[in-house]
C-alpha atoms as a PDB file:
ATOM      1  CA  UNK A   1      17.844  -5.020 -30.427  1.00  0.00           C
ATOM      2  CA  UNK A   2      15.991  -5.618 -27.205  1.00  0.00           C
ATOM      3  CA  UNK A   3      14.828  -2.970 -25.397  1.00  0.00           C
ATOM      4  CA  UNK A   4      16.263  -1.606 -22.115  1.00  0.00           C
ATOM      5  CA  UNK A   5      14.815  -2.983 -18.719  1.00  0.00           C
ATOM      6  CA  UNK A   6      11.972  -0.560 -17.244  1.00  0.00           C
ATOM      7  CA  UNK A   7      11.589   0.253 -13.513  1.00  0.00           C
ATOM      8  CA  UNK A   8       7.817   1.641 -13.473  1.00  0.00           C
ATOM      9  CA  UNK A   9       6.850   4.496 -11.314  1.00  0.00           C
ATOM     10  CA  UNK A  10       3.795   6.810 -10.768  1.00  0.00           C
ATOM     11  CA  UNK A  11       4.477  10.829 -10.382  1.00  0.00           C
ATOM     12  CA  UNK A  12       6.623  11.798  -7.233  1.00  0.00           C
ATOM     13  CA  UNK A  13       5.356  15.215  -7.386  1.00  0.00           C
ATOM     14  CA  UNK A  14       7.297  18.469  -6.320  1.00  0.00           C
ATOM     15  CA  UNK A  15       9.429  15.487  -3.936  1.00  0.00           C
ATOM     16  CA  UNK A  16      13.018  15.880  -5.106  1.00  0.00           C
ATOM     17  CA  UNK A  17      14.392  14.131  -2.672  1.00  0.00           C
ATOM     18  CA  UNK A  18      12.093  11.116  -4.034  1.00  0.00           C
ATOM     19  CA  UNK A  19      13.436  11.567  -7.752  1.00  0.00           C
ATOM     20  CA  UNK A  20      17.091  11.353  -6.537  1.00  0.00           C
ATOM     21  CA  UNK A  21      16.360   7.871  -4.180  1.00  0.00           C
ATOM     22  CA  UNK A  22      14.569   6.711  -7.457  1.00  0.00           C
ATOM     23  CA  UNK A  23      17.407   7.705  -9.372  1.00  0.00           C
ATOM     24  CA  UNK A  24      19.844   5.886  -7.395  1.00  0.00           C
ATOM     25  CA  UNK A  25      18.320   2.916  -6.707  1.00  0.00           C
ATOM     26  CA  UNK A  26      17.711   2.425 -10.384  1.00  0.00           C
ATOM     27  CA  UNK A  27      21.397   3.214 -11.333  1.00  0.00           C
ATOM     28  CA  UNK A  28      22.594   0.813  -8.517  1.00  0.00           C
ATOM     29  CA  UNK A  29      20.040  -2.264  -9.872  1.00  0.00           C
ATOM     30  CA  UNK A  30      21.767  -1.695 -12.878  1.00  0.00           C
ATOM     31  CA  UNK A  31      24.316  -3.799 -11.694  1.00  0.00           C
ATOM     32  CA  UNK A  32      22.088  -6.960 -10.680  1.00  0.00           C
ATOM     33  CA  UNK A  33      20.235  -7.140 -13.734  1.00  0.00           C
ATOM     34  CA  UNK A  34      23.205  -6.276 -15.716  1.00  0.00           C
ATOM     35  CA  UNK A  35      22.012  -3.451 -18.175  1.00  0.00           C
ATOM     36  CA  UNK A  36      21.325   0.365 -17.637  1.00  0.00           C
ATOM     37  CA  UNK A  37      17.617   0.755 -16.143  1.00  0.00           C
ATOM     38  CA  UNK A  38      15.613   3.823 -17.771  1.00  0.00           C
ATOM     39  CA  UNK A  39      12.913   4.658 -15.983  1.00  0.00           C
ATOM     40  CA  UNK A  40       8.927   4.543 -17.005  1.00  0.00           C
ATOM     41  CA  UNK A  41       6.799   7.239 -15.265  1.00  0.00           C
ATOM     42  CA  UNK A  42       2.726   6.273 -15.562  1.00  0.00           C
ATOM     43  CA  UNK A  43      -0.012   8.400 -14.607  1.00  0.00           C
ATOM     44  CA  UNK A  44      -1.208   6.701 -11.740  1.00  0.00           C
ATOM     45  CA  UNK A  45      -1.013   3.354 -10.280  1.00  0.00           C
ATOM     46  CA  UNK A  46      -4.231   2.056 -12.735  1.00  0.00           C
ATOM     47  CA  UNK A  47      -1.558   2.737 -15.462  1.00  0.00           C
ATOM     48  CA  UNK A  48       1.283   1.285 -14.065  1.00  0.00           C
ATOM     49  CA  UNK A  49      -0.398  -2.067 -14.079  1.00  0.00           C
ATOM     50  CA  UNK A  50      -1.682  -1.532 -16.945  1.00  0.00           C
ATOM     51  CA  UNK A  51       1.935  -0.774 -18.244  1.00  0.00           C
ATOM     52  CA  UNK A  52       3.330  -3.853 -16.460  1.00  0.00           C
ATOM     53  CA  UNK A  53       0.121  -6.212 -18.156  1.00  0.00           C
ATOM     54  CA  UNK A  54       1.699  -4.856 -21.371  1.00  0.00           C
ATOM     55  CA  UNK A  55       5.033  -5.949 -21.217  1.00  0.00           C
ATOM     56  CA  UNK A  56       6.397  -2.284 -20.879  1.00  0.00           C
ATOM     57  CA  UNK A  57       7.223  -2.225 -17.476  1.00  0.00           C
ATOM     58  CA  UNK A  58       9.358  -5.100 -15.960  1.00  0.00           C
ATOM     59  CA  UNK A  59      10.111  -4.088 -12.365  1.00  0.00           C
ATOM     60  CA  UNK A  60       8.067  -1.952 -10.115  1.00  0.00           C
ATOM     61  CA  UNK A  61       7.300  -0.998  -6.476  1.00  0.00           C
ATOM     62  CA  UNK A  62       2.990  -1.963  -6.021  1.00  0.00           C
ATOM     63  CA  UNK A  63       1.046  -1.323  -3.485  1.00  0.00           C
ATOM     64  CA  UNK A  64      -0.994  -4.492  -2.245  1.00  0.00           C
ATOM     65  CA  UNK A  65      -3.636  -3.689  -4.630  1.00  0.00           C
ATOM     66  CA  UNK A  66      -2.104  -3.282  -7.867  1.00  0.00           C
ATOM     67  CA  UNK A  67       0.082  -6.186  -6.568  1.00  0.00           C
ATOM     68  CA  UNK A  68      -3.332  -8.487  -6.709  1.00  0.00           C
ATOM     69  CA  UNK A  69      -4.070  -7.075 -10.149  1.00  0.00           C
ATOM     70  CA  UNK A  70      -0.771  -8.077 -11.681  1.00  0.00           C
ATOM     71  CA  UNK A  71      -0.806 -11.257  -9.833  1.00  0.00           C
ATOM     72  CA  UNK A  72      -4.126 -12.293 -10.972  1.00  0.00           C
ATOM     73  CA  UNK A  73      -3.196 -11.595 -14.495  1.00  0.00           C
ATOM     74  CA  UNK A  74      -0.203 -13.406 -14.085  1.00  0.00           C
ATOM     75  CA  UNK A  75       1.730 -10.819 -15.330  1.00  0.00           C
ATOM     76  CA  UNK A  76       3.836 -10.276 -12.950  1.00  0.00           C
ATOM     77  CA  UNK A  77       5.418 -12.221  -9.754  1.00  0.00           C
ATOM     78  CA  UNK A  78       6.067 -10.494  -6.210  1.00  0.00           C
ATOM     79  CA  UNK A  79       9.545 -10.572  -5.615  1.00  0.00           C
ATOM     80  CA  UNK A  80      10.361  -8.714  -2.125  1.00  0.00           C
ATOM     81  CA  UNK A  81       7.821  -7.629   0.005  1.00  0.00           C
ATOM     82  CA  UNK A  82       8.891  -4.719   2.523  1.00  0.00           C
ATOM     83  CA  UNK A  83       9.410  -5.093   6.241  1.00  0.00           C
ATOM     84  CA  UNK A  84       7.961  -2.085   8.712  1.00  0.00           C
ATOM     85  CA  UNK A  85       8.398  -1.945  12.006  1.00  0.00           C
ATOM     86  CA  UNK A  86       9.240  -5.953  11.758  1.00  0.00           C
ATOM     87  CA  UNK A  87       6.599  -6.778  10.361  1.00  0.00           C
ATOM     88  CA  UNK A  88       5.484  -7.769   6.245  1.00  0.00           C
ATOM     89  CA  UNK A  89       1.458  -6.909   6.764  1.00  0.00           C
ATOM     90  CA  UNK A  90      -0.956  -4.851   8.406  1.00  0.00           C
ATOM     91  CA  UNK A  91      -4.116  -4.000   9.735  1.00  0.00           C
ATOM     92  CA  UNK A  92      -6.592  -1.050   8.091  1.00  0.00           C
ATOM     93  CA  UNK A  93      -9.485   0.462  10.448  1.00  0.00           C
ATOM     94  CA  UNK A  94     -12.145   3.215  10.514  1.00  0.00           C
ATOM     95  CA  UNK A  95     -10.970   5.491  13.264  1.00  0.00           C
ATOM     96  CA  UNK A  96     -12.978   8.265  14.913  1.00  0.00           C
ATOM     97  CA  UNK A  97     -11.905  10.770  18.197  1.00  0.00           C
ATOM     98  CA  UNK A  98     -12.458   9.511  21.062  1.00  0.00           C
ATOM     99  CA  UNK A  99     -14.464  12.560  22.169  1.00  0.00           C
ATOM    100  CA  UNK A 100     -16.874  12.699  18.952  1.00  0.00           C
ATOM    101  CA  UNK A 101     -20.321  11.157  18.732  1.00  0.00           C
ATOM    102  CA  UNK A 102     -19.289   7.536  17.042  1.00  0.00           C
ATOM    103  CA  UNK A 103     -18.906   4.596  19.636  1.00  0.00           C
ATOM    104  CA  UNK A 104     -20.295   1.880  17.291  1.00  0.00           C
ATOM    105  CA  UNK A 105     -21.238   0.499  14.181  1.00  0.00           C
ATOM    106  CA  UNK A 106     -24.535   1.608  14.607  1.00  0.00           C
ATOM    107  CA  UNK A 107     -23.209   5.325  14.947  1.00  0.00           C
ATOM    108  CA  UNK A 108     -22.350   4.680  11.166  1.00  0.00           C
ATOM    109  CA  UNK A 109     -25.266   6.686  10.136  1.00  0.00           C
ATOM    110  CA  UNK A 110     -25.045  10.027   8.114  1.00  0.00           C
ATOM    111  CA  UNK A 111     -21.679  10.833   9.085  1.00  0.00           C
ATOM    112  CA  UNK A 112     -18.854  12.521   7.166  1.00  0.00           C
ATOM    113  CA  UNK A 113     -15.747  10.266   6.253  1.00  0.00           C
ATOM    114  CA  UNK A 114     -12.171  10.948   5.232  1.00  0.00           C
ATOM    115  CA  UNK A 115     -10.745   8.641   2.839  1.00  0.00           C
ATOM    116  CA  UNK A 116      -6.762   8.430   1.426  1.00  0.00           C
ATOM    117  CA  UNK A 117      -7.991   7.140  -1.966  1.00  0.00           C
ATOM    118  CA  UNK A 118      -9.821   4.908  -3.873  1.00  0.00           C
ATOM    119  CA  UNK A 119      -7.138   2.470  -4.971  1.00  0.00           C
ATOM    120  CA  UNK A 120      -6.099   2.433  -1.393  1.00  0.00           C
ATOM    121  CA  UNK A 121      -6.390  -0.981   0.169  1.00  0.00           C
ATOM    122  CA  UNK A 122      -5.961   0.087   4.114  1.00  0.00           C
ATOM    123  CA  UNK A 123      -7.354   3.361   3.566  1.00  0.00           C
ATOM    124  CA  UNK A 124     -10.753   2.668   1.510  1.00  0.00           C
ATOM    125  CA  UNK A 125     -11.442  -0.675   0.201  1.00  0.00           C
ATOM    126  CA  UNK A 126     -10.795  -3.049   2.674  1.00  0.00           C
ATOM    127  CA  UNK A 127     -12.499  -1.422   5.133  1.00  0.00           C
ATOM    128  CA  UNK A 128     -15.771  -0.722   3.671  1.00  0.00           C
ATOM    129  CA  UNK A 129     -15.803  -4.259   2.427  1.00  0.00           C
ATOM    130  CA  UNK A 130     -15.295  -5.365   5.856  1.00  0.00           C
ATOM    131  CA  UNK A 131     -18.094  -2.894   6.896  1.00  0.00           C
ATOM    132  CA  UNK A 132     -20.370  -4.182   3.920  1.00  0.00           C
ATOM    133  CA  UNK A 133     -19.645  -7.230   5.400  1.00  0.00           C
ATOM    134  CA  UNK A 134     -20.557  -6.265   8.962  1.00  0.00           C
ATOM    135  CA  UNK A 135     -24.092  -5.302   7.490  1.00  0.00           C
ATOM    136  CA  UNK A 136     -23.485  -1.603   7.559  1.00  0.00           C
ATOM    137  CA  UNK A 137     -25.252   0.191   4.380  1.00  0.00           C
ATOM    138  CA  UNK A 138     -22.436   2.395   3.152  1.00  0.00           C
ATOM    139  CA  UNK A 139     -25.031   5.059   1.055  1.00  0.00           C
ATOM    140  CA  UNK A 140     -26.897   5.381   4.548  1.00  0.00           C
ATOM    141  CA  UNK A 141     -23.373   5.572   6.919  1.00  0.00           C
ATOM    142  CA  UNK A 142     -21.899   7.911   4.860  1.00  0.00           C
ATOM    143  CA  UNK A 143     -23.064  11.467   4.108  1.00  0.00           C
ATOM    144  CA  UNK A 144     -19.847  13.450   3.346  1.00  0.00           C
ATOM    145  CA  UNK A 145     -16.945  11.593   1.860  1.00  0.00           C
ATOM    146  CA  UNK A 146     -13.830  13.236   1.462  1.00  0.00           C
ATOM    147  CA  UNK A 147     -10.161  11.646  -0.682  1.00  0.00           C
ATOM    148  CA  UNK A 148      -7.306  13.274   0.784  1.00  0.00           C
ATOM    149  CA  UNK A 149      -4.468  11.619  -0.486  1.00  0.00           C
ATOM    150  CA  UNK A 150      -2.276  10.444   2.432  1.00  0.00           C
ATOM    151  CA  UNK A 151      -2.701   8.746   6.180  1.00  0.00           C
ATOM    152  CA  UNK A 152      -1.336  11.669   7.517  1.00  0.00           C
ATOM    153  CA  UNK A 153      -4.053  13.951   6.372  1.00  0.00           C
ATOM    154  CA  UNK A 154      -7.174  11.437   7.187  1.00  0.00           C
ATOM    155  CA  UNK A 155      -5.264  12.025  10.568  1.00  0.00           C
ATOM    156  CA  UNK A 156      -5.879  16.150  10.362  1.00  0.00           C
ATOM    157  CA  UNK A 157      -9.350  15.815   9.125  1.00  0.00           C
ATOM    158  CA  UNK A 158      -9.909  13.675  11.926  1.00  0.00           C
ATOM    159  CA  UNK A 159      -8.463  16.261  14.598  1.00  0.00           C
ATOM    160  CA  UNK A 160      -9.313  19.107  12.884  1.00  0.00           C
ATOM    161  CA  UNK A 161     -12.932  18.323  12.906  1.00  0.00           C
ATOM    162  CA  UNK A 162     -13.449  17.673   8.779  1.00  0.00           C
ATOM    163  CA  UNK A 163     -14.980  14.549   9.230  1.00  0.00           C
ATOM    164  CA  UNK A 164     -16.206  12.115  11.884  1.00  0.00           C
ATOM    165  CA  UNK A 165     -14.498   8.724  10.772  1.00  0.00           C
ATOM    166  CA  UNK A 166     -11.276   8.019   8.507  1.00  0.00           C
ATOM    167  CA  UNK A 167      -9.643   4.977   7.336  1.00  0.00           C
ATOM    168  CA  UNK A 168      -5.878   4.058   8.074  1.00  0.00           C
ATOM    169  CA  UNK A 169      -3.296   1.583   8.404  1.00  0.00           C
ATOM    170  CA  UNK A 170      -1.538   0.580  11.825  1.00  0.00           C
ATOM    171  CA  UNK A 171      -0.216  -2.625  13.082  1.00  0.00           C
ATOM    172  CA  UNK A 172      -1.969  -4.034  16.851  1.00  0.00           C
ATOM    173  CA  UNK A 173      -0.105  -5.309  19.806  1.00  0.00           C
ATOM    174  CA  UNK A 174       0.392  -8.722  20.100  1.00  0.00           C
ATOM    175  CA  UNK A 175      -3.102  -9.510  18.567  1.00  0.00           C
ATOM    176  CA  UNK A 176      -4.818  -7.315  20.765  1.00  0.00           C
ATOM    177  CA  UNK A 177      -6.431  -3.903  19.114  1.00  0.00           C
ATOM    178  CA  UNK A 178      -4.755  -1.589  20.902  1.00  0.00           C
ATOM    179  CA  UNK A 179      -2.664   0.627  18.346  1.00  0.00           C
ATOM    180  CA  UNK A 180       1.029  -0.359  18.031  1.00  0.00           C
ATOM    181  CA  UNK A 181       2.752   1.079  15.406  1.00  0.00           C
ATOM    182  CA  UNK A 182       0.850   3.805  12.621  1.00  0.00           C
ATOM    183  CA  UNK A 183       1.761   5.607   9.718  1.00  0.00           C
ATOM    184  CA  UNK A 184      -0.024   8.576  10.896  1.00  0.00           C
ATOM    185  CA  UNK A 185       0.747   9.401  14.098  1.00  0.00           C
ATOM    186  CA  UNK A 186       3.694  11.815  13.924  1.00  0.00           C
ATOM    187  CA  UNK A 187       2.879  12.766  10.453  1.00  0.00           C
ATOM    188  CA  UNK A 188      -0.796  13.461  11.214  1.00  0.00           C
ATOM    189  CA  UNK A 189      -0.224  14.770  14.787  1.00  0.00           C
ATOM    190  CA  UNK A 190      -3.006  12.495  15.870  1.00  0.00           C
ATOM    191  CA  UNK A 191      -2.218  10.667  19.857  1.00  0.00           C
ATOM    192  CA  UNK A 192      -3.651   7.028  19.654  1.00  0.00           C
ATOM    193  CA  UNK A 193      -4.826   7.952  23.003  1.00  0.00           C
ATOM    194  CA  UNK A 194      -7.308  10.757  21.401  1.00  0.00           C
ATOM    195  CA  UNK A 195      -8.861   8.308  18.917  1.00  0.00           C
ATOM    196  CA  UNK A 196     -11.068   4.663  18.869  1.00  0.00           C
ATOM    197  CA  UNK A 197     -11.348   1.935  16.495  1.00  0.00           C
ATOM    198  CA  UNK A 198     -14.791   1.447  15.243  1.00  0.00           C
ATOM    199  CA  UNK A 199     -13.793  -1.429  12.936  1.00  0.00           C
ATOM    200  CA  UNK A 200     -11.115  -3.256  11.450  1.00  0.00           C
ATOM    201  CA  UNK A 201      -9.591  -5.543   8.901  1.00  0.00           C
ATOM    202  CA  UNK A 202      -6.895  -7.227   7.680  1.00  0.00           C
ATOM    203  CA  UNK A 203      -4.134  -8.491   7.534  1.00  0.00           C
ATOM    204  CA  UNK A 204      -2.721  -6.730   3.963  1.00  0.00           C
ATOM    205  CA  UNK A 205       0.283  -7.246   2.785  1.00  0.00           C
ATOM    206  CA  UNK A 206       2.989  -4.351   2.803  1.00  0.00           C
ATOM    207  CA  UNK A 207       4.375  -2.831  -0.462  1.00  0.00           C
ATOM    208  CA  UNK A 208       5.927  -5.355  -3.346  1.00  0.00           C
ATOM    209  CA  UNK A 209       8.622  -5.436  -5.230  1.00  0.00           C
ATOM    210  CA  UNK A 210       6.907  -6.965  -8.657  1.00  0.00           C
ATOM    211  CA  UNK A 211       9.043  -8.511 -11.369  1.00  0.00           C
ATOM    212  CA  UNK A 212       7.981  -9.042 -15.139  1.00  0.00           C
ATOM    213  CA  UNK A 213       6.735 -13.060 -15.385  1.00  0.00           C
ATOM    214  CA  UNK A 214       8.619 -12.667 -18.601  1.00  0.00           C
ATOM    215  CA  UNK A 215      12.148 -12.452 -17.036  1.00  0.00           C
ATOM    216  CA  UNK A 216      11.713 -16.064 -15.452  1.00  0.00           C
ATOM    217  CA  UNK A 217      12.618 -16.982 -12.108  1.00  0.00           C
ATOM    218  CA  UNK A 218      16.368 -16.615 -12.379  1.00  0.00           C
ATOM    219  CA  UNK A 219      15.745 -13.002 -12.103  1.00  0.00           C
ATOM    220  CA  UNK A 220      13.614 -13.347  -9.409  1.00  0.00           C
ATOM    221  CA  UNK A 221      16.147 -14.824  -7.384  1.00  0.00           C
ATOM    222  CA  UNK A 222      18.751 -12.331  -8.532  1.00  0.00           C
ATOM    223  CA  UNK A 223      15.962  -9.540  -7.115  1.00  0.00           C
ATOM    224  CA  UNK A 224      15.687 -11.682  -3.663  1.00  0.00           C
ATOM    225  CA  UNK A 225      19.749 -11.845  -3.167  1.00  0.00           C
ATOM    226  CA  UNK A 226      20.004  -8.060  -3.746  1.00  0.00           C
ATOM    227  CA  UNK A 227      17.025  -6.586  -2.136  1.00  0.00           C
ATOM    228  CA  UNK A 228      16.378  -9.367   0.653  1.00  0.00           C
ATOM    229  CA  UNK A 229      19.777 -10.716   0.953  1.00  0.00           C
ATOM    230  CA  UNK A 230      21.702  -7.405   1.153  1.00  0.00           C
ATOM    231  CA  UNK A 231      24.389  -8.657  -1.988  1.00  0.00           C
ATOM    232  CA  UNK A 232      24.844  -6.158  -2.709  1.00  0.00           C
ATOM    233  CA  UNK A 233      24.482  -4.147  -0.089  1.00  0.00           C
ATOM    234  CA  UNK A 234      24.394  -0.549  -1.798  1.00  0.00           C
ATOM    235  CA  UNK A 235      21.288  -1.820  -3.610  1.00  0.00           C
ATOM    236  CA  UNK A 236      19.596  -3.185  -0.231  1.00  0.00           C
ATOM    237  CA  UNK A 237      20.293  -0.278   1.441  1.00  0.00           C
ATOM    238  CA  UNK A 238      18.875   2.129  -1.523  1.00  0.00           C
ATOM    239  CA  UNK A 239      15.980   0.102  -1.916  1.00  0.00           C
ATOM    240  CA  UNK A 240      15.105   0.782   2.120  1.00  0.00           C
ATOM    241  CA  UNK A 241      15.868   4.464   1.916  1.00  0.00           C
ATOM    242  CA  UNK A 242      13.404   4.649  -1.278  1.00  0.00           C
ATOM    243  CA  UNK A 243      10.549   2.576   0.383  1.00  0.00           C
ATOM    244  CA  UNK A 244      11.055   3.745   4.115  1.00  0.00           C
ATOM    245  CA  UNK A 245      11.719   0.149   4.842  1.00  0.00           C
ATOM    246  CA  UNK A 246      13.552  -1.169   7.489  1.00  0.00           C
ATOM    247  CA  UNK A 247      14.147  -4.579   5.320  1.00  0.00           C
ATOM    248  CA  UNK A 248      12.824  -6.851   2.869  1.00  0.00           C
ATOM    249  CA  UNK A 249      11.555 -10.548   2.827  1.00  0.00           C
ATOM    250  CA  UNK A 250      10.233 -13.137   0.567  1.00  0.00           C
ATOM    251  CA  UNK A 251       6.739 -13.202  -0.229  1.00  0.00           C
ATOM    252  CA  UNK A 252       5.243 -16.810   1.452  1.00  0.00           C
ATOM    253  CA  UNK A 253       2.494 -18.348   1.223  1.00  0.00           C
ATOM    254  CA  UNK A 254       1.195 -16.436   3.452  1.00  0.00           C
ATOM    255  CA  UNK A 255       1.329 -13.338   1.575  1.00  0.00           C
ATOM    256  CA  UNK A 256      -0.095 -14.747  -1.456  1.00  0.00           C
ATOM    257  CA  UNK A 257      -2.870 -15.677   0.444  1.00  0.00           C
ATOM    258  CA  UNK A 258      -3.558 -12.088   1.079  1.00  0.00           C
ATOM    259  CA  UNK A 259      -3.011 -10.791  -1.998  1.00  0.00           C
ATOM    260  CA  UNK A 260      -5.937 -13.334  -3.060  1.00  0.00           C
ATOM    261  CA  UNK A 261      -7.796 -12.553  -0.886  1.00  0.00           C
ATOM    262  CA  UNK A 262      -8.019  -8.961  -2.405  1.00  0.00           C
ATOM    263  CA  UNK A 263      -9.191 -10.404  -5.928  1.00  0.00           C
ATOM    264  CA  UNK A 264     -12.760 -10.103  -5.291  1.00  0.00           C
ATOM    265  CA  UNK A 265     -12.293  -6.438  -4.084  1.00  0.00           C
ATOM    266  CA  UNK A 266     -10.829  -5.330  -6.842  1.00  0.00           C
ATOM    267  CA  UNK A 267     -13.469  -5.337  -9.748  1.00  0.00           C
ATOM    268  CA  UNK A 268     -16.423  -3.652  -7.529  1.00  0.00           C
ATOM    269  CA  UNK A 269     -17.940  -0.984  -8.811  1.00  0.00           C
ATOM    270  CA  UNK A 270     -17.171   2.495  -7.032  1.00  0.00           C
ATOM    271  CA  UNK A 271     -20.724   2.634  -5.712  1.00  0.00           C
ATOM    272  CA  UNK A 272     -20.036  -0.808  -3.901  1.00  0.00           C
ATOM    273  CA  UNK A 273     -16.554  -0.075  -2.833  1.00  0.00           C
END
C-alpha cells in the first residue's frame, strides 16, 4: 500500500498558534489531493530538502534557498510562490543607523555584524556575495559576527547598539532605494528614518510552495487552483494565514530565473559565504 502524502515542516517551536495553522491547512489540502496528509517534522531546513531529495516529503513551504536546492536537483517543482505586500520578490541589504560610524563600503572594516542565519538568503548570503562581489574582503569587514535568528532581532541589535551593520529583507519604492515595505520594522522597532543602506541585492524570490517532481504536473495544477486560484477557498485562505501572505501566484520565468541565480551561492564554503 502506498504511503500517505507528506507535508514537510521544520520545528515551530513553543508557537502554538503555528502548530494549529499547520494543522489546518494540512487537514483542509486533504481535500485537493484527495487523501489524509500526515505531517513530516525535519530538523532544520538542510533536512527538509534533504527529506524532499529522498522522496519522503512531497509538499513543503521553502524558503528561496532550499527552493534552489530542490530545484537544481530536480526534485522538486515550485508550485505557488507567495505574494507580500503585492509583490512575489524582494530586495536584501546591509543596514547600519544612521547616526553610527558606517557611511560606505569602505567603512566595512573591523566592524561587528548581525546576521538572521546562515541558510538565510536576504539575511546572509546574498548580501555578502554581493559585497564579495563589490570587492569588500569579508575576514577584514567583519570582526564580530553575530546569528540571531529573525529580521526582527538584526533590527534590535542594530538599535540597541550590538552590532554596527545587519542584513535584512525590504522591498524599495518604485525602483528607487528608499525603504518601502520591511519585515522588521514594527517587529524590530527600528524607523527607516533612523537607519541607511550601505548595500544591496536582489531581487529573491518570496517563499515557495514546492511539490514532489514525482506527483507529475496534474498535481501541480491541482496545487495552483487551490492555493493561487482560491478553489477552494478554505484552503487559499489557510494557506495565507499560515504564510502571512496576502496571496499566491505562479512561479514565471521570472522567478526561476532567480532561483538560478542562487545555484552558485549555495555550495560555498562557510568561510566564503
Amino acid at each position: 500500500m502506498h504511503r500517505r502524502l507528506r507535508l514537510g515542516l521544520i520545528p515551530l517551536g513553543g508557537d502554538t498558534g503555528a502548530t494549529e495553522r499547520v494543522q489546518a491547512f494540512a487537514d483542509a489540502f486533504a481535500s485537493v489531493v484527495g487523501q489524509p496528509i500526515e505531517l513530516h517534522k525535519a530538523g532544520d531546513y538542510r533536512a527538509l530538502v534533504t527529506a524532499i531529495d529522498q522522496g519522503l516529503v512531497d509538499f513543503a513551504w521553502l524558503p528561496p534557498l532550499s527552493a534552489a536546492r530542490v530545484v537544481r536537483s530536480g526534485s522538486a517543482a515550485p508550485a505557488a510562490i507567495a505574494v507580500r505586500n503585492g509583490t512575489t520578490s524582494y530586495m536584501t541589504g546591509l543596514l547600519t543607523m544612521r547616526s553610527g560610524k558606517v557611511k560606505t563600503l569602505a567603512d566595512l572594516r573591523g566592524v561587528r555584524a548581525a546576521w538572521v542565519d546562515r541558510e538565510s538568503a536576504s539575511g546572509y548570503v546574498v548580501i555578502r556575495a554581493a559585497l564579495r562581489a563589490k570587492g569588500v574582503s569579508l575576514v577584514d569587514a567583519f570582526r564580530d559576527e553575530i546569528f540571531v535568528r529573525s529580521h526582527a532581532e538584526v533590527a534590535r541589535a542594530l538599535r540597541n547598539g550590538d552590532a554596527d551593520v545587519g542584513a535584512t529583507c525590504f522591498n524599495f519604492v518604485s525602483g528607487s532605494v528608499e525603504i518601502a515595505r520591511s519585515g522588521y520594522k514594527d517587529e524590530g522597532g527600528l524607523p527607516h528614518d533612523a537607519v541607511d543602506i550601505v548595500a544591496h541585492a536582489g531581487p529573491i524570490p518570496s517563499d515557495l510552495f514546492a511539490v514532489h517532481t514525482s506527483l507529475g504536473p496534474k498535481m501541480i495544477e491541482a496545487v495552483q487552483h487551490a492555493l493561487v486560484e482560491a478553489r477552494p477557498a478554505a484552503v487559499h485562505e489557510l494557506a495565507k494565514d499560515l504564510m502571512h501572505a496576502d496571496g499566491f501566484g505562479r512561479p514565471a520565468r521570472a522567478h526561476m530565473r532567480m532561483i538560478e541565480a542562487l545555484y552558485e551561492l549555495l555550495d560555498e564554503p562557510l568561510s566564503k559565504r
